[in-house]
Protein backbone atom coordinates (compact mmCIF):
# COMPACT_ATOMS: atom_id res chain seq x y z
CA UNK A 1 90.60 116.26 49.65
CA UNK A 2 92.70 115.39 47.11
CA UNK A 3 96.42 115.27 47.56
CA UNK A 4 97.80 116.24 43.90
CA UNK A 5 99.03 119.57 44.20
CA UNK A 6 98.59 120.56 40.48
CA UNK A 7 94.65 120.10 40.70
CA UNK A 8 92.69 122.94 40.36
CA UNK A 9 90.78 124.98 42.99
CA UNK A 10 88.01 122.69 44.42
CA UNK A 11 84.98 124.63 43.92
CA UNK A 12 86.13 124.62 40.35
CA UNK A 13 86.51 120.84 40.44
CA UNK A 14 83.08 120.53 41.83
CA UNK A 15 81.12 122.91 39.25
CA UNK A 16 82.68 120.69 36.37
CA UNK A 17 81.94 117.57 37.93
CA UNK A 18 81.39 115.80 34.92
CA UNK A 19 84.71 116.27 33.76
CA UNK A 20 85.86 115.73 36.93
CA UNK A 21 84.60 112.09 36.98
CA UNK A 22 87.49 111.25 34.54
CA UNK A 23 89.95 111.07 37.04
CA UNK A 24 90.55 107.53 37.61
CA UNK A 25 91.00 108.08 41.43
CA UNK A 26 86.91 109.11 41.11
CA UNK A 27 85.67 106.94 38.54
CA UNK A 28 87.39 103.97 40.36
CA UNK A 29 85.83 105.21 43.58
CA UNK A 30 82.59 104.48 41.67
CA UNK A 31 82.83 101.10 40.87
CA UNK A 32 84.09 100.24 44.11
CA UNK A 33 81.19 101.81 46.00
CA UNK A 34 78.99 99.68 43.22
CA UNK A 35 81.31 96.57 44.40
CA UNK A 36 80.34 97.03 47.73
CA UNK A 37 76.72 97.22 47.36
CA UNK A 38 76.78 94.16 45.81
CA UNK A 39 78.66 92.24 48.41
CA UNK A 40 76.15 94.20 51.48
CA UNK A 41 73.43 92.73 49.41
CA UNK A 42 74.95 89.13 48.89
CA UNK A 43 75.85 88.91 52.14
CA UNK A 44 72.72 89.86 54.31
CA UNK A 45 70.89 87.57 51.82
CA UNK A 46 73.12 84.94 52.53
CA UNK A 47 71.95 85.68 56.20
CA UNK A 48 68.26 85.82 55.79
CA UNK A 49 67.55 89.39 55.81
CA UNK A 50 65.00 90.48 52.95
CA UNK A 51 65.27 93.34 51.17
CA UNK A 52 62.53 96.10 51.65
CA UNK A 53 62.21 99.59 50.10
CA UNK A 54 60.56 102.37 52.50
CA UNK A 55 58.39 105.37 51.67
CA UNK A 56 60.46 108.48 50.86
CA UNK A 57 57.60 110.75 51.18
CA UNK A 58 56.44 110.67 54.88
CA UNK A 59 54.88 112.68 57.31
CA UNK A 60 57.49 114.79 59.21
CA UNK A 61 58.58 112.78 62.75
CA UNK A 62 60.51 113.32 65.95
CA UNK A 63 63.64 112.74 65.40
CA UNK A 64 65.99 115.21 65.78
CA UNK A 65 67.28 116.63 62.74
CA UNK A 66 65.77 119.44 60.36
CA UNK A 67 63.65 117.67 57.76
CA UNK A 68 63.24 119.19 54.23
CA UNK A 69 59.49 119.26 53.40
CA UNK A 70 58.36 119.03 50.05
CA UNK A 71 55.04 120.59 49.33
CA UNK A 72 51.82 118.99 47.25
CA UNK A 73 49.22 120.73 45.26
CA UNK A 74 46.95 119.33 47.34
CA UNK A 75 45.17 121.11 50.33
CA UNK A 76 43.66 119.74 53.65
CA UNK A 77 40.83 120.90 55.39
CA UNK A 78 40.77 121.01 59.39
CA UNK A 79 36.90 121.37 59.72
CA UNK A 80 33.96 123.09 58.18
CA UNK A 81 34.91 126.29 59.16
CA UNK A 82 38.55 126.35 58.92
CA UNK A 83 40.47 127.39 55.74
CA UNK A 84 42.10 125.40 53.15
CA UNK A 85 45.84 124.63 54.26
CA UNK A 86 48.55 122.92 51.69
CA UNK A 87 49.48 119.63 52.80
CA UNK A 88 53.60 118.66 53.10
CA UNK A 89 55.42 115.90 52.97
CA UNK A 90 58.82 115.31 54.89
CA UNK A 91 61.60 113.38 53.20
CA UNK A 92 62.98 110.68 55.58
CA UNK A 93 66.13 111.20 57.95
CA UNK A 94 66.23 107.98 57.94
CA UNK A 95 63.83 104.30 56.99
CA UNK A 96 63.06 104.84 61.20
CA UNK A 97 59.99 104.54 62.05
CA UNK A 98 58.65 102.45 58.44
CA UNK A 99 61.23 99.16 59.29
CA UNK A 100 60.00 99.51 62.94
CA UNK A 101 56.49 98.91 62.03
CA UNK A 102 57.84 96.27 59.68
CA UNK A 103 59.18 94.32 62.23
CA UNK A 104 56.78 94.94 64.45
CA UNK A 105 53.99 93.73 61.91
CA UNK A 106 55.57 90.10 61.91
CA UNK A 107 55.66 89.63 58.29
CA UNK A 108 59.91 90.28 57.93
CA UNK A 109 61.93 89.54 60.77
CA UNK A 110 65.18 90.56 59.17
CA UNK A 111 65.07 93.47 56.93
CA UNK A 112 67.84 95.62 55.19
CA UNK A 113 68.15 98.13 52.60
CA UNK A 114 70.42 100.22 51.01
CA UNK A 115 68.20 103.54 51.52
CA UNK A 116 68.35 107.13 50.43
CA UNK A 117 68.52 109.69 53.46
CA UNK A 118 68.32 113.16 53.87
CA UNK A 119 68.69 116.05 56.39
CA UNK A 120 68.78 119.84 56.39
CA UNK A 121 71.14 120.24 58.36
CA UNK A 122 74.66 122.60 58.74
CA UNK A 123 76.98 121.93 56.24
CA UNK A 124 79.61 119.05 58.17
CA UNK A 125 83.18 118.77 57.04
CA UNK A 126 82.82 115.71 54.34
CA UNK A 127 78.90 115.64 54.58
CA UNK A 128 75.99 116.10 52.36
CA UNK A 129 72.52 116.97 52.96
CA UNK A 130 71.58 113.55 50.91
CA UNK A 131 73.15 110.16 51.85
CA UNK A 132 73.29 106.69 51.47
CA UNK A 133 73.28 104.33 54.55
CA UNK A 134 73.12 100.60 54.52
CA UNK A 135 69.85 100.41 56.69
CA UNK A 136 69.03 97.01 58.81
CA UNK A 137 66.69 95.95 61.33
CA UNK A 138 66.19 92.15 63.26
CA UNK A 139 63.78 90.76 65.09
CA UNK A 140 64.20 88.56 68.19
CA UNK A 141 67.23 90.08 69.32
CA UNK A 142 69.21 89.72 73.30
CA UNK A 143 68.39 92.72 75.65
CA UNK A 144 71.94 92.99 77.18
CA UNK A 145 74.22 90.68 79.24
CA UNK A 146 73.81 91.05 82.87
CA UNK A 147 76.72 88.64 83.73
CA UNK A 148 78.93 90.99 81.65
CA UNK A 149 80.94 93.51 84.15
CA UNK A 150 83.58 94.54 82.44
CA UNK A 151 83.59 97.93 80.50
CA UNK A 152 85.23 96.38 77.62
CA UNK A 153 82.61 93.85 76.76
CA UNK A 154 79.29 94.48 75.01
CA UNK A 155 76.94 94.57 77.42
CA UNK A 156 74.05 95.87 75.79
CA UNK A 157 71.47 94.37 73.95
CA UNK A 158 71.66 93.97 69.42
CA UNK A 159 74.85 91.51 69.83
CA UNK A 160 73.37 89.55 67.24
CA UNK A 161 73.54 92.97 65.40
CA UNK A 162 77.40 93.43 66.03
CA UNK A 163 77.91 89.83 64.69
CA UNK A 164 76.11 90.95 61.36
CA UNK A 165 77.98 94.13 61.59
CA UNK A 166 81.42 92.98 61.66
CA UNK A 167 81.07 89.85 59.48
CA UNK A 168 79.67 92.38 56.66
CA UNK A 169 82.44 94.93 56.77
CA UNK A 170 85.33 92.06 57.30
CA UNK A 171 83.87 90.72 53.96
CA UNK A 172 83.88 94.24 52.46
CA UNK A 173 87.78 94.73 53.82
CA UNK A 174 88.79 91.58 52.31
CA UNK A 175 87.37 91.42 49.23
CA UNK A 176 87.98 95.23 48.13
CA UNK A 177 90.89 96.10 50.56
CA UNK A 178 92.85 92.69 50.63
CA UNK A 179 92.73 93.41 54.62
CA UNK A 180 91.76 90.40 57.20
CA UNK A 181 90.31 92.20 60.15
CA UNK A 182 90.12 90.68 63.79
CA UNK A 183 86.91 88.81 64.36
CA UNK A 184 85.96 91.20 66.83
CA UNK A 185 86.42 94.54 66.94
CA UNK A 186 87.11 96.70 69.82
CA UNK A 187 84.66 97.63 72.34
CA UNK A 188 84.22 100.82 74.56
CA UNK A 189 82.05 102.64 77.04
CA UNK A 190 80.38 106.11 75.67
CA UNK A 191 82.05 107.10 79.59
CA UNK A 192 85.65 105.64 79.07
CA UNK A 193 85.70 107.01 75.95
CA UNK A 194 84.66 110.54 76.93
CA UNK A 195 87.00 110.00 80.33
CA UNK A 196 90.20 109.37 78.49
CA UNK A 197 90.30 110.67 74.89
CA UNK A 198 88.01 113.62 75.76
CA UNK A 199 85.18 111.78 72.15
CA UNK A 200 82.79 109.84 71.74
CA UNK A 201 84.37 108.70 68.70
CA UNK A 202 88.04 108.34 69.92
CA UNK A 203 90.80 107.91 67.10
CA UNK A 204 92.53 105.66 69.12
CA UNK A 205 95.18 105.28 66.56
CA UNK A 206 97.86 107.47 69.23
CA UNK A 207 97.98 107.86 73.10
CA UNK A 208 97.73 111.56 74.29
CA UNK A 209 95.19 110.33 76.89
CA UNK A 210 93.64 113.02 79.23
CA UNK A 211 93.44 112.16 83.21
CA UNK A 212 90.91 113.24 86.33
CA UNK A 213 93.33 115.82 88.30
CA UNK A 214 90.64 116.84 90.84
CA UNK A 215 91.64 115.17 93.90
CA UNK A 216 94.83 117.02 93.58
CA UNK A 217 93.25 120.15 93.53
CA UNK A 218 93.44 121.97 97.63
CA UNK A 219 89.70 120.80 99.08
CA UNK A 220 88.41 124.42 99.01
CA UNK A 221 88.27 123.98 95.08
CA UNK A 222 87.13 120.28 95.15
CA UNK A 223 84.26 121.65 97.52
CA UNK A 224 83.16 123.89 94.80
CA UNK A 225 83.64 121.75 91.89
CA UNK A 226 81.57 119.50 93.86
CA UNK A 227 78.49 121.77 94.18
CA UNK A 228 78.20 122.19 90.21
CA UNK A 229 79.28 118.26 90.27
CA UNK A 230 82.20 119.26 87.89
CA UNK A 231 85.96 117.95 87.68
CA UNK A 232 89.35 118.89 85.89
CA UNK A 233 90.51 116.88 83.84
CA UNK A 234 94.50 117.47 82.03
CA UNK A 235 96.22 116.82 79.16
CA UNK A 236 99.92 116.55 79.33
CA UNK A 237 103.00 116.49 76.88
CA UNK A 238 106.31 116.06 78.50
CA UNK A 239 109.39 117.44 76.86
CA UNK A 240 110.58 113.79 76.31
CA UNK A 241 107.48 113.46 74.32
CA UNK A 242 109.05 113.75 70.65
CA UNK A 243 105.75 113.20 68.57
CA UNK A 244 104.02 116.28 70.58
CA UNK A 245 106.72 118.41 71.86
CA UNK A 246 107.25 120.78 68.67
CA UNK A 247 103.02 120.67 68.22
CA UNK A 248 102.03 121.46 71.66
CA UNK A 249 104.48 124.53 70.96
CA UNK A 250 103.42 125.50 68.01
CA UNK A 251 99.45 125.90 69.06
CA UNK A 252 97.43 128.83 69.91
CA UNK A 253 93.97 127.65 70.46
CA UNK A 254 91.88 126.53 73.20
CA UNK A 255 93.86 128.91 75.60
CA UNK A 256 90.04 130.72 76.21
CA UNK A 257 88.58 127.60 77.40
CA UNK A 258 91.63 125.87 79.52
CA UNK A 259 94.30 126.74 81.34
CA UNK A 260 98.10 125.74 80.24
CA UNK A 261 101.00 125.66 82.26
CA UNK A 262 104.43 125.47 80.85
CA UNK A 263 107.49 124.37 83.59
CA UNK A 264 110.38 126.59 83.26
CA UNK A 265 112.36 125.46 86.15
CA UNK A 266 112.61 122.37 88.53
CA UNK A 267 112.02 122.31 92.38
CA UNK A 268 113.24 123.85 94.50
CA UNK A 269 112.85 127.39 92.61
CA UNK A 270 109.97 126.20 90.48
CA UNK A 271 108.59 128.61 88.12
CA UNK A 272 105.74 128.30 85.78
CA UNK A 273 104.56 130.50 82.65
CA UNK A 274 100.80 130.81 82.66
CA UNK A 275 98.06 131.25 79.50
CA UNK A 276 94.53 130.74 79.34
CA UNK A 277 91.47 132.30 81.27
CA UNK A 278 90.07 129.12 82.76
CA UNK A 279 90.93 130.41 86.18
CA UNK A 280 91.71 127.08 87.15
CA UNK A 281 95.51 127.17 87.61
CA UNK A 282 96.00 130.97 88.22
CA UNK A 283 97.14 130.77 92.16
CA UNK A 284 100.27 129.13 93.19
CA UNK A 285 98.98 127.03 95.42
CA UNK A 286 96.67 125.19 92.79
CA UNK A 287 99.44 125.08 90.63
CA UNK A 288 101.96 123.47 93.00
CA UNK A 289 99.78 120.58 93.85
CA UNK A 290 98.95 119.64 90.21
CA UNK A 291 102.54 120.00 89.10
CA UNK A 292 104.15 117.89 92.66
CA UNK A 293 101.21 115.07 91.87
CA UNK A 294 101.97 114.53 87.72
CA UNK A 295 105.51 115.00 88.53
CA UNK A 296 105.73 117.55 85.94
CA UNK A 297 109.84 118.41 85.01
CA UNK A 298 111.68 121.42 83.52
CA UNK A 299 109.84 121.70 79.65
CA UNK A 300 106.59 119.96 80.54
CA UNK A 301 103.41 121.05 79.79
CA UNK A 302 100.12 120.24 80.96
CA UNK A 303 96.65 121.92 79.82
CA UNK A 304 93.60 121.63 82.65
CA UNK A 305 90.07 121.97 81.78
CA UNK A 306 86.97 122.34 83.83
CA UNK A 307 83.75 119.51 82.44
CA UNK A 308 80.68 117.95 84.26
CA UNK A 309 81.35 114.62 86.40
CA UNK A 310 78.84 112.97 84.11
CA UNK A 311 80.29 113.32 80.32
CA UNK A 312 78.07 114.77 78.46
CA UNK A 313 77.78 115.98 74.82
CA UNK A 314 80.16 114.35 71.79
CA UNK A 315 83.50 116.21 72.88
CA UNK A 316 85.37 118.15 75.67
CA UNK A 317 87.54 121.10 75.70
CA UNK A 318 90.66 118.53 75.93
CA UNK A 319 89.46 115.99 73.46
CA UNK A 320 89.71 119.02 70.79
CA UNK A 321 92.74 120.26 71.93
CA UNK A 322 93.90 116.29 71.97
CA UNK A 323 92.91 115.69 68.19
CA UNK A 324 94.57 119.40 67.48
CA UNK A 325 97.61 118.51 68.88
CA UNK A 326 97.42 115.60 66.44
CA UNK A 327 97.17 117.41 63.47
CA UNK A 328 99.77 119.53 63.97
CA UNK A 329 101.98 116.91 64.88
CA UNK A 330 101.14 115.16 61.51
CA UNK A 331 101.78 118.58 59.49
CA UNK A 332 105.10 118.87 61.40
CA UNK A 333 106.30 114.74 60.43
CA UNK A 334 106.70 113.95 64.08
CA UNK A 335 103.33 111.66 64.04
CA UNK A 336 102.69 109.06 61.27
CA UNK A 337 99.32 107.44 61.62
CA UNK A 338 99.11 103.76 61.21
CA UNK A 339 97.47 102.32 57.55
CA UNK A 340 95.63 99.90 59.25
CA UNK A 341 91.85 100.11 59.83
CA UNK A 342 91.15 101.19 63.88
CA UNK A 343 87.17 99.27 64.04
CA UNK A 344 85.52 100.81 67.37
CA UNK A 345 82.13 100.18 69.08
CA UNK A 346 81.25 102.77 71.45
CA UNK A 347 78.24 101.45 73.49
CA UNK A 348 76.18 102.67 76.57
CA UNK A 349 75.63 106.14 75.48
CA UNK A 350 73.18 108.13 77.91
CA UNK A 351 69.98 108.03 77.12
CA UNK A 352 68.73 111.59 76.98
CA UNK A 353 70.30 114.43 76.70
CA UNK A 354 70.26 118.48 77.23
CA UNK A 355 74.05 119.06 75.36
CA UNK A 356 72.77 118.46 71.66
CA UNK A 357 72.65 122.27 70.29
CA UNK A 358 71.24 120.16 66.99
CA UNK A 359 67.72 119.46 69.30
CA UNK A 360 67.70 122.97 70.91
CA UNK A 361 65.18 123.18 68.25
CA UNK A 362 62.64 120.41 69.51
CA UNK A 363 63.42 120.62 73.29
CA UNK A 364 63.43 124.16 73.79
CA UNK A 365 65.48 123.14 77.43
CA UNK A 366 63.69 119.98 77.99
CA UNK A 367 65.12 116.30 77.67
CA UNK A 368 65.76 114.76 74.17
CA UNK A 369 66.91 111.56 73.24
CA UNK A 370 70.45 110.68 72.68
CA UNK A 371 69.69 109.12 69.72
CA UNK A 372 65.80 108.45 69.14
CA UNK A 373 63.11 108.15 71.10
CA UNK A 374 61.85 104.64 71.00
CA UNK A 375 65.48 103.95 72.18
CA UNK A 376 65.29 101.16 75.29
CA UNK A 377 67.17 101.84 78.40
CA UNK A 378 69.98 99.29 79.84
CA UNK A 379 68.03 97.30 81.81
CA UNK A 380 70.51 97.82 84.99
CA UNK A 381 69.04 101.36 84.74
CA UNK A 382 65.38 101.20 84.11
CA UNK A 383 64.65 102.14 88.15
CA UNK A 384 66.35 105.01 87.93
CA UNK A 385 64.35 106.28 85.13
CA UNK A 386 61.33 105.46 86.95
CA UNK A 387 62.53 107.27 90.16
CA UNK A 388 63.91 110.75 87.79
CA UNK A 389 67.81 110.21 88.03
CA UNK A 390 67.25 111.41 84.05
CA UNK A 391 70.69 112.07 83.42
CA UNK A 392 72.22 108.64 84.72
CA UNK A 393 70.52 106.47 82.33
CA UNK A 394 71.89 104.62 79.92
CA UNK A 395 70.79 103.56 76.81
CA UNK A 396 70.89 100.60 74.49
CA UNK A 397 72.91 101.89 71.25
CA UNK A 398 75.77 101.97 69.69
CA UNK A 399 78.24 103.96 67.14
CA UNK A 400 80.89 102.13 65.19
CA UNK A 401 84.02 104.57 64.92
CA UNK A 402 86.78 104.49 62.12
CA UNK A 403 89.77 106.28 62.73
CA UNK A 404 88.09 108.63 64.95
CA UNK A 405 85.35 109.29 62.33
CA UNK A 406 81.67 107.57 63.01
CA UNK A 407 80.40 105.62 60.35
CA UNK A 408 77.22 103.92 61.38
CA UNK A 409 74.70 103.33 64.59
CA UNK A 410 71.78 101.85 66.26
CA UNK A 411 69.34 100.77 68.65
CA UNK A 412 67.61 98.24 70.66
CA UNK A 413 64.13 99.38 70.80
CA UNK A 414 61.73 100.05 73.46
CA UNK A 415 59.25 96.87 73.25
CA UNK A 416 57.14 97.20 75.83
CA UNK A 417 54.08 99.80 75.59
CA UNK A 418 54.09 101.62 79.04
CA UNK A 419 57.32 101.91 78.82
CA UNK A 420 57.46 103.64 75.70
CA UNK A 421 54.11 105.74 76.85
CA UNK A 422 56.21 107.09 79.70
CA UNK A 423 59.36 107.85 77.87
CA UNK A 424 57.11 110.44 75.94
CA UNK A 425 54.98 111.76 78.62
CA UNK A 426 57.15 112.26 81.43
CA UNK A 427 60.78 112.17 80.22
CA UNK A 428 60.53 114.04 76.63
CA UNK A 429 57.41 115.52 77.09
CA UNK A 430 55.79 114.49 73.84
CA UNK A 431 52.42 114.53 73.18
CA UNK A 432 51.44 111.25 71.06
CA UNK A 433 48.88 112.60 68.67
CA UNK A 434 49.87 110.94 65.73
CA UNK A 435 48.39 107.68 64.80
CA UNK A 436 51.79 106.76 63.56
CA UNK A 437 53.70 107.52 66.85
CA UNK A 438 50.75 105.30 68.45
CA UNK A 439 51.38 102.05 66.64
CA UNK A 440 55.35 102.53 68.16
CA UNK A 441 53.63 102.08 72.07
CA UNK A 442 51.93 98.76 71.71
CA UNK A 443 53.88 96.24 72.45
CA UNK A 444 55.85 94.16 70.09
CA UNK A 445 58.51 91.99 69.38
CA UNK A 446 62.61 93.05 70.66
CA UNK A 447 64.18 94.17 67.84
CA UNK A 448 67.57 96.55 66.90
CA UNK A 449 69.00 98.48 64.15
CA UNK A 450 72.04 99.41 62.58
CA UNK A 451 72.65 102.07 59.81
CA UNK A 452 75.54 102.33 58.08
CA UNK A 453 76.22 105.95 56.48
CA UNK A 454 78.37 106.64 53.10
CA UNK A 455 77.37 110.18 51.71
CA UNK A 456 81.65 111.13 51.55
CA UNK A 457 82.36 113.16 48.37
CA UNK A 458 84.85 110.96 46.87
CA UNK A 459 82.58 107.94 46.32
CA UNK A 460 79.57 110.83 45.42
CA UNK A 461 78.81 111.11 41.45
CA UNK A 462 77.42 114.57 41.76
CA UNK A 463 76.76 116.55 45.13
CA UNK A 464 75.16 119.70 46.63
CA UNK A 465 76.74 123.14 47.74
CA UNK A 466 76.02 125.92 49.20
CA UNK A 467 72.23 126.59 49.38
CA UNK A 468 71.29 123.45 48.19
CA UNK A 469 72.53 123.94 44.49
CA UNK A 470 74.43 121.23 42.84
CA UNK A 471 77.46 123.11 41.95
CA UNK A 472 77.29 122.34 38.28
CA UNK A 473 73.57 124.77 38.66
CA UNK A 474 75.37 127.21 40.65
């Protein structure tokens, strides 16, 4: 966290937080973040979005996450008969479903806030269970391009949201930073992204790029990958390759989940030195293929990795190893990132999902949503939805990635009623018993989101640890 070397221990740091906060590199971070709010807020005024504060006590919703409840003295009676039960409130993940009836209501049709958030949730690297996110929702908004085919353009629906997006944060980079940002930033498939850097929030600030090796697999092995419609996929580091040589020597992990070949000698006497339990690579005459079709040479080194056709989840076996293989390279000097800002909009995520272990909880094996429920399809994809190809939808939002880390996301939103009504029924499997939930079916006007999350410790005044305790409690 902090690169002085003569700090103390950081659990110590954190319990004396107060003092801590004299550290110009802190207190500096604080009036910067303060900086920033002000320009978010000049800025979206400047584009007619009103400013709108949300409930923070709400009943408990949908939406993935663990909530924290907060319990009243008050007490709620079913029926007659039935015995006194304390009522709860849940404190918001985020201002969801509140700026969606907002909207919907006609009275604001641009609305943003700087809102409080909250989840209880496992402790992330950087993460707290309280956060700040800049919170926006329009009205009126495009429902994708259909004259859009390539992968690199946004073809979704919210562009008008991108536009706010990026003119906001080029603002923010300009005035704080002193850095002029392209006037577009970068756009990329949730399935390119997954297909070649092995994320869904790539740090595409190096190469290392993974590549389909299943049609050079013998057809007896592409039969059977094809039954459980899986691939292999590779990662490979030549011995020319002077930024990842030394690294991809150096590491130890993964070797349970992949296979890695090292080439000791060259054709015609080839010989290979074998690690990993993958099974993929352990008979010559997988191996020889592979190695003959990447033109792998004497000190090359190439990792395979069994995954589903259709990506699925935020990461593969590969894309760890690939953002491993970076940090070690970085410890070792061979890889210096570049300072500049790397701006990336991943887009056409699927739409549900059965790989979120966070949602185990509210599925129990059934389909959740990628990212919410009221979430609308791309509309190239709405018949297969209808006809049950479930996991080849895709929906309508969208993460912005820095460096490989995701700062912010949205939505466009399900507007029509019937569609919404079978999303729950038939896809998810909700029940919609909540009066709330029932105002999100009717129909209403197309509108999108973005949130915008900054809950990091070093622009944080004071933050929790452990069980919830700030640390100067603990």
């Amino acid at each position: 966290m902090y690169s002085d070397p003569h700090q103390p221990h950081e659990d110590l740091r954190l319990r004396y937080r107060y003092l801590d906060l004299r550290r110009p590199v802190l207190s500096n971070n604080l009036h910067k973040r303060s900086k920033v709010a002000h320009i978010v807020r000049s800025t979206l005024h400047d584009n007619d979005f009103v400013e709108v504060e949300t409930p923070i006590l709400l009943k408990s919703t949908p939406e993935g996450a663990r909530e924290f409840l907060v319990p009243t003295r008050l007490s709620s009676t079913a029926n007659a008969r039935s015995s006194s039960h304390p009522l709860f409130y849940a404190l918001p993940q985020s201002p969801q479903q509140p700026k969606q009836l907002l909207i919907a209501s006609g009275a604001v049709d641009r609305y943003y806030q700087i809102a409080r958030c909250f989840r209880d949730e496992d402790g992330r690297k950087d993460r707290q269970p309280e956060f700040t996110q800049i919170d926006l929702e329009m009205a009126w908004v495009s429902w994708g391009n259909q004259y859009a085919a390539d992968a690199g353009a946004w073809r979704i629906g919210g562009k008008e949201v991108k536009e706010v997006i990026e003119t906001l944060i080029r603002r923010i980079w300009s005035t704080i930073e002193g850095v002029e940002l392209l006037e577009e930033f970068r756009v990329m498939t949730y399935a390119e992204a997954m297909n070649r850097f092995g994320s869904d929030k790539p740090d595409v600030r190096f190469g290392l790029e993974l590549s389909d090796v299943t049609q050079c697999l013998p057809e007896p092995l592409q039969a059977r990958l094809s039954q459980t419609d899986d691939i292999v996929e590779a990662l490979v580091v030549r011995s020319t390759d002077e930024v990842f040589r030394r690294a991809g020597a150096d590491i130890q992990a993964f070797e349970g989940e992949s296979d890695r070949l090292d080439v000791l000698q060259d054709a015609p006497r080839q010989q290979y030195s074998l690690s990993g339990s993958a099974g993929l690579l352990s008979d010559y005459d997988v191996q020889r293929p592979v190695v003959n079709a990447i033109e792998l040479q004497k000190g090359d080194t190439i990792w395979v990795a069994k995954r589903s056709r259709i990506p699925q989840g935020g990461s593969t076996t590969l894309g760890r190893l690939r953002l491993s293989l970076s940090a070690i390279a970085q410890s070792l000097g061979t890889l210096s990132l570049p300072a500049d800002p790397h701006f990336l909009w991943v887009t056409e995520f699927p739409l549900f999902t059965r790989a979120d272990s966070d949602k185990d909880f509210l599925t129990r094996g059934r389909w959740g949503s990628s990212h919410h429920p009221f979430t609308a399809p791309m509309w190239e994809d709405i018949e297969k939805m209808y006809s049950g190809q479930v996991s080849e939808v895709r929906g309508q939002h969208y993460d912005l990635v820095l460096n490989g880390t995701e700062i912010g996301g949205g939505s466009v939103r399900v507007h029509d009623a019937n569609m919404q009504e079978y999303i729950f029924s038939e896809i998810l499997q909700v029940r919609i018993v909540d009066p709330f939930l029932r105002s999100q079916v009717a129909d209403c006007i197309p509108n999108a989101s973005s949130a915008t999350r900054r809950g990091r410790r070093s622009i944080t005044s004071f933050m929790h640890f452990g069980a919830g305790l700030h640390l100067t409690e603990a």
